[in-house]
C-alpha atoms as a PDB file:
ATOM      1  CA  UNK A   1      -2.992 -30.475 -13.122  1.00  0.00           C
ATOM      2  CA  UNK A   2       0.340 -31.039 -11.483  1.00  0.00           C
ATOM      3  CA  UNK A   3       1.905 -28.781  -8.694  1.00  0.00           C
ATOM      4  CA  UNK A   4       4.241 -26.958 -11.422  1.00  0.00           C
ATOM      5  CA  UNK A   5       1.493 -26.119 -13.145  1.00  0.00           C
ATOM      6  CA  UNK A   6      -0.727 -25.123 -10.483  1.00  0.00           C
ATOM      7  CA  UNK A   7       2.057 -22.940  -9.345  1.00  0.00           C
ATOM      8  CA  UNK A   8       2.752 -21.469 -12.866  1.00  0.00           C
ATOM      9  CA  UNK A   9      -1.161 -20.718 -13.253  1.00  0.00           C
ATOM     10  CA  UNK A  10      -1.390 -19.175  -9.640  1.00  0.00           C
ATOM     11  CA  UNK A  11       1.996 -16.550 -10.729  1.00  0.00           C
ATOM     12  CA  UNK A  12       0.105 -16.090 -14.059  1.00  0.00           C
ATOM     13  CA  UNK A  13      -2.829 -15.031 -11.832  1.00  0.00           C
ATOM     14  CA  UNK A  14      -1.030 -12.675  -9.019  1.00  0.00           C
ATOM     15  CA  UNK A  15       0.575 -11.011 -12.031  1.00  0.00           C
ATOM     16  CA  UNK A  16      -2.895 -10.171 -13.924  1.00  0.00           C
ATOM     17  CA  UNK A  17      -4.290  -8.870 -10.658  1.00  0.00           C
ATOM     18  CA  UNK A  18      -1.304  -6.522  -9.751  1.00  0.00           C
ATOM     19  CA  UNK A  19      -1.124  -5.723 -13.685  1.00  0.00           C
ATOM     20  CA  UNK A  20      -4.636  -4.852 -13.381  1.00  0.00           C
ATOM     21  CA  UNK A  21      -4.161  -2.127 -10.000  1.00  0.00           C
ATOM     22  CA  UNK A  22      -1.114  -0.398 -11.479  1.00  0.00           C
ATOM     23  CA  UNK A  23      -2.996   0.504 -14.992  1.00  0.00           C
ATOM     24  CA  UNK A  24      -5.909   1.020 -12.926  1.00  0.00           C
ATOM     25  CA  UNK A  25      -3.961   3.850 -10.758  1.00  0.00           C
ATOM     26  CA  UNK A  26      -2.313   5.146 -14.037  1.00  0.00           C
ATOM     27  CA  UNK A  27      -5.908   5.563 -15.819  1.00  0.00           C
ATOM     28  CA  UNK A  28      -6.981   7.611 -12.688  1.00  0.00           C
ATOM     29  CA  UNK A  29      -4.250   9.586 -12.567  1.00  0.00           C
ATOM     30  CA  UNK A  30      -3.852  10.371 -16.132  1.00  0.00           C
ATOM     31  CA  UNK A  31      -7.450  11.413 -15.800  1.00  0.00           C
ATOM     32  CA  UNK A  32      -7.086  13.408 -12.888  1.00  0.00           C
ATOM     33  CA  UNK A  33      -4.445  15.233 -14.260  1.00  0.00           C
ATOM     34  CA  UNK A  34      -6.311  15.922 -17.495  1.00  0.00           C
ATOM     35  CA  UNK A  35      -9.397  16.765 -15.672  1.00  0.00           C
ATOM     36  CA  UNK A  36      -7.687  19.082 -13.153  1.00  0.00           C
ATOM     37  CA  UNK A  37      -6.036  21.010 -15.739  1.00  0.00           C
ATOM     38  CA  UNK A  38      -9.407  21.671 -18.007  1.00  0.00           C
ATOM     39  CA  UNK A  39     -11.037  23.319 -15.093  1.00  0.00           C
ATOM     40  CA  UNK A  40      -8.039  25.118 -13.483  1.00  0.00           C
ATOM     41  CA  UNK A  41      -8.669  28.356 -13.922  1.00  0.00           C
ATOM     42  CA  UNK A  42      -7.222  30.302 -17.541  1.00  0.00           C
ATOM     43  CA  UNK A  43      -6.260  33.540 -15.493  1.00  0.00           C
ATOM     44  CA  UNK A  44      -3.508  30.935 -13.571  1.00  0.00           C
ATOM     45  CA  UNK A  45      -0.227  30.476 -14.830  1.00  0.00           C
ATOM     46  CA  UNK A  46       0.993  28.078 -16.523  1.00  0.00           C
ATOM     47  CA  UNK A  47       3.215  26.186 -13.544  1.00  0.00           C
ATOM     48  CA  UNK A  48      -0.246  27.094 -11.562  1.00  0.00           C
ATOM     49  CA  UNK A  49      -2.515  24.627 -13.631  1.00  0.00           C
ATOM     50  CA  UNK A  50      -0.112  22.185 -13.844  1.00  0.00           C
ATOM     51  CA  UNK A  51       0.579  21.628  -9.930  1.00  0.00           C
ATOM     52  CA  UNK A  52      -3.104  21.671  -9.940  1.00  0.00           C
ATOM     53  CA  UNK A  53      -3.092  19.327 -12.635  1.00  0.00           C
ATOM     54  CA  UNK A  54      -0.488  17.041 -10.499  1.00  0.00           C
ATOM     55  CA  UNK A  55      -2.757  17.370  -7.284  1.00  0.00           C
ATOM     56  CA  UNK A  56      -5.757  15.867  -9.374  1.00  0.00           C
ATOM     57  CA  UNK A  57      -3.822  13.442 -10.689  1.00  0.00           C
ATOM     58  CA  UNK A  58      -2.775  11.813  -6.943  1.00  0.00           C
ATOM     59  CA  UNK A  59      -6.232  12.091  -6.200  1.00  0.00           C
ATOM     60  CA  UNK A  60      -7.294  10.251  -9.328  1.00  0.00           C
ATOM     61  CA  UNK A  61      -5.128   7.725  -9.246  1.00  0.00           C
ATOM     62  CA  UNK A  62      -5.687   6.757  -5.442  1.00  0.00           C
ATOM     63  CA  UNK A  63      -9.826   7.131  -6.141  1.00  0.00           C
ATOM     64  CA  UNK A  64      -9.747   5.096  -9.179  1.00  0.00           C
ATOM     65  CA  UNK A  65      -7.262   2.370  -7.449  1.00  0.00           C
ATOM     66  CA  UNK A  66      -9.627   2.354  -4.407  1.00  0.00           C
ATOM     67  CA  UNK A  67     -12.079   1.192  -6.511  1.00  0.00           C
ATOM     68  CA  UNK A  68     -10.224  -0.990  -8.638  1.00  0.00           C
ATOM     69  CA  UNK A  69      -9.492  -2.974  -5.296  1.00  0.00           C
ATOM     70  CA  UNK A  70     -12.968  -3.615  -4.218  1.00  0.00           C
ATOM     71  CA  UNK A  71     -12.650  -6.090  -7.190  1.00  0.00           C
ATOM     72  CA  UNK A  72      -9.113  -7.208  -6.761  1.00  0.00           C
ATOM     73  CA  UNK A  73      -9.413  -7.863  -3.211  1.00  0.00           C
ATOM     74  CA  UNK A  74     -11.688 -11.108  -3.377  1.00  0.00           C
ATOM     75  CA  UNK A  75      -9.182 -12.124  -6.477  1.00  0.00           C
ATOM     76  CA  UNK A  76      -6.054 -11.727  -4.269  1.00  0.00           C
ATOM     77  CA  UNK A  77      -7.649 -13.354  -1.437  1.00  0.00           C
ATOM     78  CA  UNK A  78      -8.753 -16.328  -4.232  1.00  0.00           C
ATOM     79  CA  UNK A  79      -5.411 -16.520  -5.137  1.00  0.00           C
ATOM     80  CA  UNK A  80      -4.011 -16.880  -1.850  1.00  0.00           C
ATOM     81  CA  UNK A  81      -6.183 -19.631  -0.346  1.00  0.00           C
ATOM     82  CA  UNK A  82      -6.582 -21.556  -3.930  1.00  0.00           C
ATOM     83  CA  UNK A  83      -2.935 -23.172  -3.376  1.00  0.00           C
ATOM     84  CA  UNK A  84      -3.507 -24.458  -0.108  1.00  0.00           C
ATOM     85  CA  UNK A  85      -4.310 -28.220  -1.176  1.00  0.00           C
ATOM     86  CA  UNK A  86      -0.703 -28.038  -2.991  1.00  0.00           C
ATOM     87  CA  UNK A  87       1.032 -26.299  -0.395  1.00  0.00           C
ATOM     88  CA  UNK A  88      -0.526 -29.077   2.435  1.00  0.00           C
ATOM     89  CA  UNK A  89       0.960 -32.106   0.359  1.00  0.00           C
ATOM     90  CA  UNK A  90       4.562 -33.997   0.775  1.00  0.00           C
ATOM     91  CA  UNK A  91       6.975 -32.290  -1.312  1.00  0.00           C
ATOM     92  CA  UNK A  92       8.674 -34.797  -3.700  1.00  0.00           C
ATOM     93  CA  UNK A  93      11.570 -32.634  -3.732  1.00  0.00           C
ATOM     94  CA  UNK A  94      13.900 -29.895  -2.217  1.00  0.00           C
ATOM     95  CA  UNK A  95      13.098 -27.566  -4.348  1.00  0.00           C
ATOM     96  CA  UNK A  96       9.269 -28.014  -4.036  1.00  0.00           C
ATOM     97  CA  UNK A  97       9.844 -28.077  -0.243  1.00  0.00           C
ATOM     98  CA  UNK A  98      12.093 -24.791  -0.145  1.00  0.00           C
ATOM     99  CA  UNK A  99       8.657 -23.054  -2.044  1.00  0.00           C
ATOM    100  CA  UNK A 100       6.098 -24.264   0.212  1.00  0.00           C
ATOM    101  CA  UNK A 101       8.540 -22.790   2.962  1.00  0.00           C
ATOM    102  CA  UNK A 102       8.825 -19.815   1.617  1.00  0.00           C
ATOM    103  CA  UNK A 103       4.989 -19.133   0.455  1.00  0.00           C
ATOM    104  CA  UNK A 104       4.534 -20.082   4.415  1.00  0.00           C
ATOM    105  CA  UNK A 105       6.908 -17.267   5.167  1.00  0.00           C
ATOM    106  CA  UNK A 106       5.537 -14.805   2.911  1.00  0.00           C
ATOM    107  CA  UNK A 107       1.939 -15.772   4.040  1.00  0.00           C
ATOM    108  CA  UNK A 108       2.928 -15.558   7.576  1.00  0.00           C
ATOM    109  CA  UNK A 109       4.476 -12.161   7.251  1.00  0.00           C
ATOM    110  CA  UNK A 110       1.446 -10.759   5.661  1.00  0.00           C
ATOM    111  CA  UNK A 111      -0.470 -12.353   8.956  1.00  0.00           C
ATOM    112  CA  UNK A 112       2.009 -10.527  11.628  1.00  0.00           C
ATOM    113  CA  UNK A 113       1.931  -7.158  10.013  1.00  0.00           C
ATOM    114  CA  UNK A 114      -2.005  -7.453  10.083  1.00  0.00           C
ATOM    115  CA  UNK A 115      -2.040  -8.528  13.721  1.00  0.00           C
ATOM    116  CA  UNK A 116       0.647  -5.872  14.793  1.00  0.00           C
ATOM    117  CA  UNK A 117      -1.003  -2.598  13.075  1.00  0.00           C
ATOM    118  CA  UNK A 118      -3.337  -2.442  16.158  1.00  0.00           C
ATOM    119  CA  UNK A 119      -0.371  -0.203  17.384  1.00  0.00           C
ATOM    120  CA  UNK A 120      -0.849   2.330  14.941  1.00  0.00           C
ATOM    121  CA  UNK A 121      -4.421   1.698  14.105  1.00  0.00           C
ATOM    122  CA  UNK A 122      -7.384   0.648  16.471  1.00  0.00           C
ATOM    123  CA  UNK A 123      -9.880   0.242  13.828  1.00  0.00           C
ATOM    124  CA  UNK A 124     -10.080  -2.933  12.327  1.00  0.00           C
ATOM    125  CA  UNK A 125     -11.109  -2.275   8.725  1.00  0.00           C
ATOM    126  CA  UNK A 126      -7.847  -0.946   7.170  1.00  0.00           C
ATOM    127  CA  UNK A 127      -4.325  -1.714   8.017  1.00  0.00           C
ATOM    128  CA  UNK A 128      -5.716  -5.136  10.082  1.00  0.00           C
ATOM    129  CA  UNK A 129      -6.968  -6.311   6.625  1.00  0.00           C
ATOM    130  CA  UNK A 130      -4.323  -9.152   5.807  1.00  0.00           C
ATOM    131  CA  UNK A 131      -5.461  -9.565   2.398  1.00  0.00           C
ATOM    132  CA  UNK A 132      -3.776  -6.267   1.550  1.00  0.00           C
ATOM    133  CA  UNK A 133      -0.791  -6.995   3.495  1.00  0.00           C
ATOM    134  CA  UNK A 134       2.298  -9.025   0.902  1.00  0.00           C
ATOM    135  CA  UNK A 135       4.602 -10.751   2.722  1.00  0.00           C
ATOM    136  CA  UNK A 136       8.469 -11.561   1.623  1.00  0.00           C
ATOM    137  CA  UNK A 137      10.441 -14.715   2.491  1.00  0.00           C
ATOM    138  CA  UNK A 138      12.642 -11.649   4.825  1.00  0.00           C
ATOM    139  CA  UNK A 139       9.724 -12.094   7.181  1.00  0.00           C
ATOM    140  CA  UNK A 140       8.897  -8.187   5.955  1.00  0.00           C
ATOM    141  CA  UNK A 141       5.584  -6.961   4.905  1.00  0.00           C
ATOM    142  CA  UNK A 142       4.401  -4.425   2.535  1.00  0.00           C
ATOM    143  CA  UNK A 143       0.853  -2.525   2.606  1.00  0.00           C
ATOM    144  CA  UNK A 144       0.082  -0.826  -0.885  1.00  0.00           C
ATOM    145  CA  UNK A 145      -1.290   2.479  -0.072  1.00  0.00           C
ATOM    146  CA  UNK A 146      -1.218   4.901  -3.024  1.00  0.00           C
ATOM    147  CA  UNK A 147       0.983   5.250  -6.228  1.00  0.00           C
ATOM    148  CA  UNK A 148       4.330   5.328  -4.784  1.00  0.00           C
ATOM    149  CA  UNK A 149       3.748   4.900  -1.218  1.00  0.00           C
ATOM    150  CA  UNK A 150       3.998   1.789   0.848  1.00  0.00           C
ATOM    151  CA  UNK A 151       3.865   1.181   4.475  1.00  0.00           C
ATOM    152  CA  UNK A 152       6.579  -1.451   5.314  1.00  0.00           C
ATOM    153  CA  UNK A 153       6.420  -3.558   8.772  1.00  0.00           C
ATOM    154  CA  UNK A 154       9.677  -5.332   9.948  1.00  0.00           C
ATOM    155  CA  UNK A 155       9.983  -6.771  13.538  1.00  0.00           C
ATOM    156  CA  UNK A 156      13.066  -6.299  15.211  1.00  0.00           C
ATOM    157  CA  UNK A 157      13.841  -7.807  18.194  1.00  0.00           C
ATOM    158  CA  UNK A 158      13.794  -5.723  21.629  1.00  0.00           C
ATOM    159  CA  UNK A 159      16.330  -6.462  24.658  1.00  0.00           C
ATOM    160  CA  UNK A 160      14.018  -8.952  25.871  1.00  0.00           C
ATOM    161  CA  UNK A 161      14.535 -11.313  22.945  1.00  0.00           C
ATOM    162  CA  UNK A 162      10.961 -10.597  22.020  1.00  0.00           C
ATOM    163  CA  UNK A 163       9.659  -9.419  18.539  1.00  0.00           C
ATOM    164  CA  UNK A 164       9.484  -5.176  18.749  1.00  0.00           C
ATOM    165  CA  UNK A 165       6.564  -4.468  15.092  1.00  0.00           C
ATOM    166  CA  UNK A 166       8.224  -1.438  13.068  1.00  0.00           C
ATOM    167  CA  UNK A 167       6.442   0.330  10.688  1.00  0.00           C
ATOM    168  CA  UNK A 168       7.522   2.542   7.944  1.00  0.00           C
ATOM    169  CA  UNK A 169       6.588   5.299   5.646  1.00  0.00           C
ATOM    170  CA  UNK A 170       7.798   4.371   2.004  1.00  0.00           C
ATOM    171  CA  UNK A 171       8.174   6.561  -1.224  1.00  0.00           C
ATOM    172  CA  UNK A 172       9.319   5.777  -4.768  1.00  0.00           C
ATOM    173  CA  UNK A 173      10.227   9.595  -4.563  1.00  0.00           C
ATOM    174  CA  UNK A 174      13.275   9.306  -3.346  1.00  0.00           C
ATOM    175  CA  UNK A 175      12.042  10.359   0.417  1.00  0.00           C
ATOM    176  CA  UNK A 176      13.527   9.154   3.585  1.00  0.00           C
ATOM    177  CA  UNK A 177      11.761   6.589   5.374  1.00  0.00           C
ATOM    178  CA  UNK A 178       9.688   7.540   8.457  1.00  0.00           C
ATOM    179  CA  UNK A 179       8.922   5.603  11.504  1.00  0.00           C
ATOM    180  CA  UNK A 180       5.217   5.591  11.735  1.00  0.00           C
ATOM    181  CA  UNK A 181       3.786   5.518  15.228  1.00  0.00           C
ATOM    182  CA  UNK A 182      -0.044   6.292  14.133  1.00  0.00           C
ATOM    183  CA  UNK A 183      -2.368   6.150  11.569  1.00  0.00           C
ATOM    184  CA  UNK A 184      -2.757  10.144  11.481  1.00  0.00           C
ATOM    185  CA  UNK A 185       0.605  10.345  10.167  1.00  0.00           C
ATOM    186  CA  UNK A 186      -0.663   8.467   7.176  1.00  0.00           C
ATOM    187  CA  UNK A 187      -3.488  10.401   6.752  1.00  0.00           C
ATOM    188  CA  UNK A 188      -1.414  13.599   6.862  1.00  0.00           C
ATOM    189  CA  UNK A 189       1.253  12.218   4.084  1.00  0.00           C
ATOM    190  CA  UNK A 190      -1.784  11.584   1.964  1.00  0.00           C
ATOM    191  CA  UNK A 191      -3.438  14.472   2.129  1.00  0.00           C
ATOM    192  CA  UNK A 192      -0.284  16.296   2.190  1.00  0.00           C
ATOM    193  CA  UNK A 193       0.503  14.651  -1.420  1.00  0.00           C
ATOM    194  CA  UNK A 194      -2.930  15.621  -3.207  1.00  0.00           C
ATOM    195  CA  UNK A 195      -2.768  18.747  -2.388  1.00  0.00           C
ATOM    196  CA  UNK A 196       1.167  19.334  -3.209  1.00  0.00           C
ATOM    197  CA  UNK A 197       2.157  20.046   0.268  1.00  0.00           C
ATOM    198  CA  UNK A 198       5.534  18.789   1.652  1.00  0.00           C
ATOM    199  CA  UNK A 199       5.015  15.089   2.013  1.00  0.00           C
ATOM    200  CA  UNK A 200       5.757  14.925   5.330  1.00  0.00           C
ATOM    201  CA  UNK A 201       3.953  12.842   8.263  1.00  0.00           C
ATOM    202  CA  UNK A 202       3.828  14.190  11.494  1.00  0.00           C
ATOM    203  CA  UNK A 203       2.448  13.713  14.749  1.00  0.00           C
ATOM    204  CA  UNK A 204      -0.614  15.124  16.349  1.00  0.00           C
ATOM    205  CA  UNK A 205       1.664  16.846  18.825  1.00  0.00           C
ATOM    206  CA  UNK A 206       4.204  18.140  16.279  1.00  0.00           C
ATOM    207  CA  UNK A 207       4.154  22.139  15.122  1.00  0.00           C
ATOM    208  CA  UNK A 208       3.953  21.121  11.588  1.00  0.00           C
ATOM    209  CA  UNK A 209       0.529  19.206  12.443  1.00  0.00           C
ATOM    210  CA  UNK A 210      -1.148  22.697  13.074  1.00  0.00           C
ATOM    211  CA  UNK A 211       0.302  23.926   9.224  1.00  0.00           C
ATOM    212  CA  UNK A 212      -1.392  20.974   7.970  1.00  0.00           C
ATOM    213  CA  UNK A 213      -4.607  20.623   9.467  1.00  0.00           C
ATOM    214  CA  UNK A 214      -4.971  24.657   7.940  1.00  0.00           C
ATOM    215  CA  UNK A 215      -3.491  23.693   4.611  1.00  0.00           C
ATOM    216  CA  UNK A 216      -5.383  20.563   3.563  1.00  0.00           C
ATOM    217  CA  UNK A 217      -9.063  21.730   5.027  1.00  0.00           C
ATOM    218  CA  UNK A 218     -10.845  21.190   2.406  1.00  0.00           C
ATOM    219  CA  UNK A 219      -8.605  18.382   0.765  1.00  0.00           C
ATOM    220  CA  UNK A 220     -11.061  15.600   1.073  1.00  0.00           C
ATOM    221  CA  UNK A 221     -13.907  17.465  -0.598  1.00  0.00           C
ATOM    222  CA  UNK A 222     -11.863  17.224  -4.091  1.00  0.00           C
END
């Protein structure tokens, strides 16, 4: 098999597996939703059973995707290391030079984000996972944390010269970004989401971190 075909197979691949998580997170939240909304109670109004409804379906979709990537995981990581004999040999071209350079890149990205998240997160079971991490040719990283939520890494250089890890808070709701400076914060936007709460991630010291903790007690237990 030559490298263009290797290369085609490999794309083939990645797209099955992401495929795969995104109808994964819609089947969880479509059953969620319809789920939540059979046993919200009939005495609640109408707008009631649906936010309910909506609530179950976040928690769904982010249950049923969790478990969707206990399987995907070990594919992504297969996919990943598979091209390695391809990307180790001469390029015969530009062109085939200019990819292995930027799947380097991309893989490299995903490697720093790993290795800088022990700012916002000591353990070393979630955000230090690379395998979850997808790297751009920018340098940028991405960490898939939920339907419509990413946490994005950049590193921007400090007045030293030296690289200064960012991470950020992304939506596909049409939220502003927010600096993250701690895991908590993630937890709180999460939670905050499933239980239709104000998206908002805060800090353990913040006001709105005491409004939270009293809201979502409970949250986990759905």
């Amino acid at each position: 098999m030559t490298a263009t075909l290797r290369q085609t197979a490999t794309t083939v691949a990645n797209t099955m597996i992401e495929g795969a998580s995104t109808a994964s997170a819609l089947i969880g939240g479509a059953g969620g939703a319809y789920i939540g909304y059979q046993l919200a109670p009939a005495s609640w109004s109408e707008g009631a059973r649906l936010a309910f409804a909506g609530a179950a379906a976040v928690v769904g979709a982010i249950a049923v995707d969790g478990l969707a990537e206990l399987l995907l995981a070990p594919l992504r990581r297969l996919m990943r290391r598979s091209p390695l004999s391809v990307t180790r040999a001469p390029a015969n071209t530009l062109s085939e030079a200019l990819s292995q350079a930027v799947a380097a890149t991309e893989d490299d990205a995903a490697n720093r984000a790993a290795s800088a998240s022990f700012r916002i997160d000591h353990g070393d079971n979630f955000l230090r996972n690379e395998d979850r991490w997808r790297g751009y040719e920018s340098g940028e990283a991405s960490f898939y944390l939920a339907p419509g939520v990413w946490l994005h890494y950049r590193s921007d250089k400090d007045k030293h010269g030296y690289g200064d890890p960012r991470f950020t808070l992304l939506t596909g709701d049409g939220e502003q970004p927010v600096v993250i400076t701690g895991v908590e914060q993630i937890r709180h936007h999460l939670a905050a989401r499933a239980a239709g709460l104000p998206a908002v991630p805060v800090t353990a010291d913040s006001d709105m971190a005491d409004v939270l903790d009293d809201d979502l007690t409970g949250v986990h237990a759905v």
